[in-house]
N, C-alpha and C. Protein backbone atom coordinates (compact mmCIF):
# COMPACT_ATOMS: atom_id res chain seq x y z
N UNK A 1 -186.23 82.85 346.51
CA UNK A 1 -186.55 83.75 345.44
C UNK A 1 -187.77 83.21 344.71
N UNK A 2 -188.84 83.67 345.15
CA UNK A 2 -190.22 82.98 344.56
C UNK A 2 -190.55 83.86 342.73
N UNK A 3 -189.58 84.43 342.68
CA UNK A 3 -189.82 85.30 341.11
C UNK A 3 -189.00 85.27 340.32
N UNK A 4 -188.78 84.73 339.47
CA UNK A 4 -187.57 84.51 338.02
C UNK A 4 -186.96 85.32 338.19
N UNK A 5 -187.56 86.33 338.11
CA UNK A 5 -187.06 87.54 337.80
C UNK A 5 -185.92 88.05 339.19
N UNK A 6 -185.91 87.69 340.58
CA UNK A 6 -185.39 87.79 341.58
C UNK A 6 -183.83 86.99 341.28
N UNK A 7 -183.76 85.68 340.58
CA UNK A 7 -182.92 85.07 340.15
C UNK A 7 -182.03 85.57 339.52
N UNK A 8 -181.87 86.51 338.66
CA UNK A 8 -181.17 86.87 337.53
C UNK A 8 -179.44 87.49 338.05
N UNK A 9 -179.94 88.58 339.47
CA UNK A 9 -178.41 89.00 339.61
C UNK A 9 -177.59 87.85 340.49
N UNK A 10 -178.02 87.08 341.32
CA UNK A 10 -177.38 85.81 341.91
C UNK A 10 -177.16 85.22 341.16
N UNK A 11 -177.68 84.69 340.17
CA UNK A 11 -176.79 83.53 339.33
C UNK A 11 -176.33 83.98 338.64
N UNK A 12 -176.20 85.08 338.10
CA UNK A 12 -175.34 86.08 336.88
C UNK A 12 -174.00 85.74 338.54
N UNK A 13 -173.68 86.38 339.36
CA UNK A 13 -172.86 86.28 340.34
C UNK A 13 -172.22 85.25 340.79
N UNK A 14 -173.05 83.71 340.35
CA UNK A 14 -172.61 82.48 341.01
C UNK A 14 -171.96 81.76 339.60
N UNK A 15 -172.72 82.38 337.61
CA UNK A 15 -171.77 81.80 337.05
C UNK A 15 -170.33 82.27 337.04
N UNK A 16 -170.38 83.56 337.14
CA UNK A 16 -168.95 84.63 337.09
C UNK A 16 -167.99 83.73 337.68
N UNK A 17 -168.52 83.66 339.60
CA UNK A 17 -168.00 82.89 340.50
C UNK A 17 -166.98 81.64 339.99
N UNK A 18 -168.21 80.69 339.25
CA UNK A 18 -167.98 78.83 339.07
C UNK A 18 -166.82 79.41 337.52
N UNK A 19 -167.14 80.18 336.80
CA UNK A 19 -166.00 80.33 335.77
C UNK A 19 -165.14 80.57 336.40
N UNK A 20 -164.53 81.68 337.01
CA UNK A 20 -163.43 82.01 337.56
C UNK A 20 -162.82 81.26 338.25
N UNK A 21 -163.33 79.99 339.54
CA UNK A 21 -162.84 79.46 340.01
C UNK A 21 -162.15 78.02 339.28
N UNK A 22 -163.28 77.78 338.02
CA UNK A 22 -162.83 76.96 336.69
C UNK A 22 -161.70 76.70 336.55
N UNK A 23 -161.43 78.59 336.28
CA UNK A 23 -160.30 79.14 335.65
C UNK A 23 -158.89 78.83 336.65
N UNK A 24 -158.75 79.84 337.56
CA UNK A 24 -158.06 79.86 338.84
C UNK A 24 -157.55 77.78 338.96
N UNK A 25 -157.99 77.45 338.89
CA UNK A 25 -157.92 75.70 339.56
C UNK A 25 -157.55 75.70 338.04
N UNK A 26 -157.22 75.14 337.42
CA UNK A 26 -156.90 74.76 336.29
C UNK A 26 -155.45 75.00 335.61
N UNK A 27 -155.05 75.92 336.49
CA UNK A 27 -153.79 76.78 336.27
C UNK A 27 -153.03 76.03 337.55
N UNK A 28 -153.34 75.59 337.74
CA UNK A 28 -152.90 74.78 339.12
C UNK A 28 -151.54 73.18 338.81
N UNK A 29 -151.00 73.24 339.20
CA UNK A 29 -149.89 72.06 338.81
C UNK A 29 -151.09 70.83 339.55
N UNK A 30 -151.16 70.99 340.61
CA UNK A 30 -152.24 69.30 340.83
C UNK A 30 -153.23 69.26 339.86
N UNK A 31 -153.98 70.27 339.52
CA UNK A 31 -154.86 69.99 338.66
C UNK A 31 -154.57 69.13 337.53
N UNK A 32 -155.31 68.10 337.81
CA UNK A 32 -155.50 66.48 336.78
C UNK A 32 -156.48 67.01 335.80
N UNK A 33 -156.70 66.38 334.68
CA UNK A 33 -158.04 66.44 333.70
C UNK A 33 -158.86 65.98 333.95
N UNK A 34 -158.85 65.08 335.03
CA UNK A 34 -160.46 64.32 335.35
C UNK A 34 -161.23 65.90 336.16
N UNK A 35 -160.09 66.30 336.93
CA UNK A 35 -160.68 67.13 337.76
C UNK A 35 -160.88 68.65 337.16
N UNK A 36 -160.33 68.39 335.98
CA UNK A 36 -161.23 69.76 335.31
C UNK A 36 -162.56 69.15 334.23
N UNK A 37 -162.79 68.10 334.02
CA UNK A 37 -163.99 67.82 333.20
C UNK A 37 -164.60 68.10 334.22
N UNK A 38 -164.77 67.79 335.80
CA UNK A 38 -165.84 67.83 336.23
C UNK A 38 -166.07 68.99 336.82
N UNK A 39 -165.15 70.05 337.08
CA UNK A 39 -164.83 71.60 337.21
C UNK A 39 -166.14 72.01 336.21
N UNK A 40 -165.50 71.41 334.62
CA UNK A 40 -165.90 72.52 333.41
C UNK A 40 -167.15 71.93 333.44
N UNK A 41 -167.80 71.17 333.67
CA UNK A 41 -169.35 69.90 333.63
C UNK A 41 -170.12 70.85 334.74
N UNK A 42 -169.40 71.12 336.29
CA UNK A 42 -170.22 71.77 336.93
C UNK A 42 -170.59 73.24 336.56
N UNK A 43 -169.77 73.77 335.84
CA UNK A 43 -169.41 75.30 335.39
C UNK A 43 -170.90 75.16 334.78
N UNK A 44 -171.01 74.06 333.70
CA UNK A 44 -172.23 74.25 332.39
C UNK A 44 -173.23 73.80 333.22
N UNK A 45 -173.65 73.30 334.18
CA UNK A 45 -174.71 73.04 334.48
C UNK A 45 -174.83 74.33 335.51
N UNK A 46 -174.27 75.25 336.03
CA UNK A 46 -174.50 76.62 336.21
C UNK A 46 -174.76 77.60 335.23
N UNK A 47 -174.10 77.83 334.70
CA UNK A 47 -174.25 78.17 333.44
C UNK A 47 -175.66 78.13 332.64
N UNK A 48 -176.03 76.99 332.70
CA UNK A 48 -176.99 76.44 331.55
C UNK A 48 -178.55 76.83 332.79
N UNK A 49 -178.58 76.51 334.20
CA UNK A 49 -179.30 76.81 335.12
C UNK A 49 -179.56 78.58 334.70
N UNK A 50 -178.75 79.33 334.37
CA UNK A 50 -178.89 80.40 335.09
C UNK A 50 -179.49 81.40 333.38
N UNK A 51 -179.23 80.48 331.99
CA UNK A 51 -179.64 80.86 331.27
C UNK A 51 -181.20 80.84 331.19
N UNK A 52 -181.49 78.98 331.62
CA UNK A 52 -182.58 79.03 331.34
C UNK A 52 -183.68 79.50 332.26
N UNK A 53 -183.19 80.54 333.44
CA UNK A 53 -184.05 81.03 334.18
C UNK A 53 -184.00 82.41 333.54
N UNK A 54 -183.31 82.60 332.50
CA UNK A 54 -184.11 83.96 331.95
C UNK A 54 -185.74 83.46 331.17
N UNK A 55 -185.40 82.68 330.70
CA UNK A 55 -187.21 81.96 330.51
C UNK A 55 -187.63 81.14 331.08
N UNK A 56 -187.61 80.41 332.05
CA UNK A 56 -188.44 79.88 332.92
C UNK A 56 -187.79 79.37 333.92
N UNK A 57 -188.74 78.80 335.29
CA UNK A 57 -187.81 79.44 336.63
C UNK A 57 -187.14 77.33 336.67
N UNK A 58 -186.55 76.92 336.13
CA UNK A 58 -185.75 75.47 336.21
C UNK A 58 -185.42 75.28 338.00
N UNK A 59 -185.18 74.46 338.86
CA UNK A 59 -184.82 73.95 339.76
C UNK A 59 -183.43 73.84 339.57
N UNK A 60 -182.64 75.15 340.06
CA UNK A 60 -181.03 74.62 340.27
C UNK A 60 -180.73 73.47 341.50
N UNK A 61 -181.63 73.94 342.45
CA UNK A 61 -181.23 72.84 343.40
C UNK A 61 -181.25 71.30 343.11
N UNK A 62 -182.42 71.24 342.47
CA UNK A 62 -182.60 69.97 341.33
C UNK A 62 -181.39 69.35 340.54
N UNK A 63 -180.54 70.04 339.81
CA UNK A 63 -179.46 70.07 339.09
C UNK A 63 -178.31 70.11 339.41
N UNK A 64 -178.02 70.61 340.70
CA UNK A 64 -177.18 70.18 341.93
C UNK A 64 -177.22 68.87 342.23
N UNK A 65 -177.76 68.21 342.70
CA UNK A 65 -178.33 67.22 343.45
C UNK A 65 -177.66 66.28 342.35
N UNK A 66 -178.61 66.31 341.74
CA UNK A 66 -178.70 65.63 340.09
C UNK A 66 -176.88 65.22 339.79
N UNK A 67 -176.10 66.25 339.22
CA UNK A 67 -175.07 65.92 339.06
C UNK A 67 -174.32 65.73 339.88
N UNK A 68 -174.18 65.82 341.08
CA UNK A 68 -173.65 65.04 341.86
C UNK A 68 -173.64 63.64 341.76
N UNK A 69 -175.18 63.17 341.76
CA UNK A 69 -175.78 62.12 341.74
C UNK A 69 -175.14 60.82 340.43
N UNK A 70 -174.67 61.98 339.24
CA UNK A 70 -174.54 61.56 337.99
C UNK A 70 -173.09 61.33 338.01
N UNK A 71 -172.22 62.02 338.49
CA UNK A 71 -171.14 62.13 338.88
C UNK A 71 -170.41 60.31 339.92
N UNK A 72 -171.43 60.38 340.79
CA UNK A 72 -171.04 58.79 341.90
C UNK A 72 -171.55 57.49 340.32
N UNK A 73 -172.40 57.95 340.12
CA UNK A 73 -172.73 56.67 339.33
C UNK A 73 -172.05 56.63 337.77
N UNK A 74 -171.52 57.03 337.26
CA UNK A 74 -170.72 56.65 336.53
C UNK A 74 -169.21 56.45 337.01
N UNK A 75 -168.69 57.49 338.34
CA UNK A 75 -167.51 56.57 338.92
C UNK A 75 -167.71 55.24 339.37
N UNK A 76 -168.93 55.18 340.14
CA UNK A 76 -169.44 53.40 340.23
C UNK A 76 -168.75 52.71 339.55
N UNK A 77 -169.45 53.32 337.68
CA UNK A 77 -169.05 52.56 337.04
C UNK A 77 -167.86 52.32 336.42
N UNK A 78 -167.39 53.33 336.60
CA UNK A 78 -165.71 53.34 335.82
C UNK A 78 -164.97 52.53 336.51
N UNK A 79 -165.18 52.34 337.50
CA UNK A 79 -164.61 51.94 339.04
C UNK A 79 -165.24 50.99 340.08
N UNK A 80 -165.67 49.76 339.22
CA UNK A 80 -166.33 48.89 339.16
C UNK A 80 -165.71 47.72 339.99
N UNK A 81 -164.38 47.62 339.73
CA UNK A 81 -163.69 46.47 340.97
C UNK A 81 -163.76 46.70 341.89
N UNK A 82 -164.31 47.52 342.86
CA UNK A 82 -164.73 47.56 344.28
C UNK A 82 -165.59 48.27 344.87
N UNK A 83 -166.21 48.25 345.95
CA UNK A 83 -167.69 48.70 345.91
C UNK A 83 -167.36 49.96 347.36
N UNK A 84 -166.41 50.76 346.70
CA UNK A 84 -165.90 51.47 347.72
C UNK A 84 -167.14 53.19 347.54
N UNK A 85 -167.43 52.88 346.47
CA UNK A 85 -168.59 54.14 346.24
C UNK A 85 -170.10 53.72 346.51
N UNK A 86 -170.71 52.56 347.33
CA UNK A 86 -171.85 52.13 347.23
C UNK A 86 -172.32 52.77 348.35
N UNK A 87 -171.57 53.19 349.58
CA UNK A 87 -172.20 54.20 350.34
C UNK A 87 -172.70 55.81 350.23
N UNK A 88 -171.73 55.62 349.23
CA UNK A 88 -171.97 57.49 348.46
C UNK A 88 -172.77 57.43 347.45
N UNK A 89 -173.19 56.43 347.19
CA UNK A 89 -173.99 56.18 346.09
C UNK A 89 -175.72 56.15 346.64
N UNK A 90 -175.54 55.63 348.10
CA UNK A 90 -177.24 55.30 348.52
C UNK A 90 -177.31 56.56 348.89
N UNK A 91 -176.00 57.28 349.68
CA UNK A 91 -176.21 58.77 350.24
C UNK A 91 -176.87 59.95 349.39
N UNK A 92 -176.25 59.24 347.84
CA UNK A 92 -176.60 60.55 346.72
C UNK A 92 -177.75 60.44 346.08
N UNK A 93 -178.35 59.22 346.43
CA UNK A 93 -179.77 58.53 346.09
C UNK A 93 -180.96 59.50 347.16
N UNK A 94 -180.21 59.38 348.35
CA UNK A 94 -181.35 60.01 349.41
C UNK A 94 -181.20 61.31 349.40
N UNK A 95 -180.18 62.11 349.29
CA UNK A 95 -180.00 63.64 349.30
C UNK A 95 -181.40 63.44 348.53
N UNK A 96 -181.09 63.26 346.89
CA UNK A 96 -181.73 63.68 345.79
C UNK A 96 -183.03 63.49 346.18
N UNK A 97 -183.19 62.76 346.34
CA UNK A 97 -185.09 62.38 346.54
C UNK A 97 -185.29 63.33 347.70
N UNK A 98 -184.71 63.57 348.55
CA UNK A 98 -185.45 64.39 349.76
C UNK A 98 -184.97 65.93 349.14
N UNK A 99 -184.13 66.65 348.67
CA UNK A 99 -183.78 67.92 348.12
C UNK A 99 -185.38 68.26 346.76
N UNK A 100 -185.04 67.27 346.16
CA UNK A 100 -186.23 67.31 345.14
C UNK A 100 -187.95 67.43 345.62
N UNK A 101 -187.77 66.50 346.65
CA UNK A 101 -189.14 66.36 347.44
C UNK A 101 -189.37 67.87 348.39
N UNK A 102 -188.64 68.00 349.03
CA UNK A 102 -188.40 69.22 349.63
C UNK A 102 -188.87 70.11 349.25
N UNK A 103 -187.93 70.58 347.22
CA UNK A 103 -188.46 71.72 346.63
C UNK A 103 -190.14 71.76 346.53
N UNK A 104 -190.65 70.44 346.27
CA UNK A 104 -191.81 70.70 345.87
C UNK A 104 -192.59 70.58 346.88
N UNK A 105 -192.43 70.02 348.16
CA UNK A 105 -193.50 70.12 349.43
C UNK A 105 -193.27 71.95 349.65
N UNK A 106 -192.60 72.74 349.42
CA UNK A 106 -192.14 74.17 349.89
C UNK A 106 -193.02 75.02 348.64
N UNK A 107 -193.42 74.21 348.10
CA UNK A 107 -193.74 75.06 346.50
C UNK A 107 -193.00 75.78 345.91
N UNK A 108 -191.32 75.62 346.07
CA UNK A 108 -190.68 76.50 345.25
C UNK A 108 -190.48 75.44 344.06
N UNK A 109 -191.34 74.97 343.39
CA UNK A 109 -190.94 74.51 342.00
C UNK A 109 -192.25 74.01 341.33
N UNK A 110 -192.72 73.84 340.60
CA UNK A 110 -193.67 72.76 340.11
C UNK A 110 -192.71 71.44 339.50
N UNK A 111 -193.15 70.15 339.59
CA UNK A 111 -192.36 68.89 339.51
C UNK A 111 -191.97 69.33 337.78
N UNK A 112 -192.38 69.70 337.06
CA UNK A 112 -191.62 69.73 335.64
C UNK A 112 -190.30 70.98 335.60
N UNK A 113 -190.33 71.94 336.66
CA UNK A 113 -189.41 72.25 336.86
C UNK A 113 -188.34 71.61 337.50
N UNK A 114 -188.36 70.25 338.80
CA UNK A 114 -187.68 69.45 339.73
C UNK A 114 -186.90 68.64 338.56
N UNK A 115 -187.68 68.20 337.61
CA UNK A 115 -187.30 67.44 336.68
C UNK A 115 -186.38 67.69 335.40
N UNK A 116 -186.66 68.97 335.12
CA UNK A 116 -186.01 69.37 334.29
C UNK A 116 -184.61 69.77 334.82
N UNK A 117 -184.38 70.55 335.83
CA UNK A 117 -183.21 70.84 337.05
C UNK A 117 -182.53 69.57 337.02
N UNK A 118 -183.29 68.51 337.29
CA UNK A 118 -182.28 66.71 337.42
C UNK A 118 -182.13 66.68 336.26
N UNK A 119 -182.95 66.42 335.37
CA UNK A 119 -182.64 65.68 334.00
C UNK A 119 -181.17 66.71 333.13
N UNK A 120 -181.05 67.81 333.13
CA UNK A 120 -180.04 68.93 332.91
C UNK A 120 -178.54 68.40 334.04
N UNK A 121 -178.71 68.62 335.39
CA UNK A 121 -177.45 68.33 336.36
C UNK A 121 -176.88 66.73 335.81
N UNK A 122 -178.09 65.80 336.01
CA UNK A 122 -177.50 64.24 335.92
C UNK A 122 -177.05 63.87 334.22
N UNK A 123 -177.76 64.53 333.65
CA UNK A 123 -176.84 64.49 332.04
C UNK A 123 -175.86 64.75 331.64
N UNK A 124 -175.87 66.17 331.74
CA UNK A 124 -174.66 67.07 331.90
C UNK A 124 -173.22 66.15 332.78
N UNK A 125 -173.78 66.18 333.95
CA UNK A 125 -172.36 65.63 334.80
C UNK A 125 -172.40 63.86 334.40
N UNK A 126 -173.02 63.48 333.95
CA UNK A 126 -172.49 62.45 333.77
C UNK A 126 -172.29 61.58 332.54
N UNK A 127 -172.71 62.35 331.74
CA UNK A 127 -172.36 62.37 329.94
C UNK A 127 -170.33 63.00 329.86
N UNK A 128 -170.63 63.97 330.95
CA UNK A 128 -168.87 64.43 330.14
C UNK A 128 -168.09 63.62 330.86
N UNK A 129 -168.50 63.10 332.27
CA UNK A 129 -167.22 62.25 332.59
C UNK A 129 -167.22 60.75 332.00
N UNK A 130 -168.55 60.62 331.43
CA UNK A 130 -168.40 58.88 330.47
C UNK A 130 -167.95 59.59 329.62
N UNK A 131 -167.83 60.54 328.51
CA UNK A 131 -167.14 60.61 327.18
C UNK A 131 -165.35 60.64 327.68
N UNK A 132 -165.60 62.23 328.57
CA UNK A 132 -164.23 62.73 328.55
C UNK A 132 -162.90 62.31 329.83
N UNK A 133 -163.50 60.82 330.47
CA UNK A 133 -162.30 61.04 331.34
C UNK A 133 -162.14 59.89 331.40
């Protein structure tokens, strides 16, 4: 979708989607609270993607990446007596740099959009699971 404006009914469709499924999983007897902070963390960084492409076109793929990314490294850290996340950790290191690099060798982004997409996903996801879990 090379036009903002092309964006608007897909992600109007993909937050509906990430709420509902929020919702749906949460109502769930397995459902733990760790596993809805990071439910409700991915929800807002859809969410928050799909607002701010009514004014300018942000890198969701960026913000994907990103909180994922934000997500391994603070379990790292929570979860620090064993180094059972250091392979998912170099894995989520290389996605990101090649997804990010990607967007911008393709020209679907200018780098302050790549950046803003990460800096939004890796905050987001990894601010609520250091406060809230």
């Amino acid at each position: 979708m090379k036009e903002r404006r092309d964006r608007y009914l897909p992600f109007a469709f993909i937050s509906v989607f990430y709420i509902l499924v929020t919702y749906l999983m949460s109502r769930q007897v397995w459902f733990s609270p760790s596993m809805a902070v990071i439910m409700i963390s991915m929800t807002t960084v859809v969410i928050s993607t799909n607002l701010i492409t009514y004014f300018w076109k942000i890198s969701a793929h960026a913000a994907g990446v990103a909180g994922w990314l934000g997500f391994i490294i603070v379990f790292t850290r929570i979860y620090s007596s064993g180094n059972t996340l250091f392979w998912p950790l170099v894995i989520a290191v290389m996605l990101t740099g090649i997804v990010i690099w990607s967007r911008l060798y393709l020209n679907a982004h200018k780098p302050s959009e790549s950046l803003a997409g990460f800096v939004l996903g890796f905050l987001v996801c990894f601010s609520s699971v250091l406060l809230f879990v």
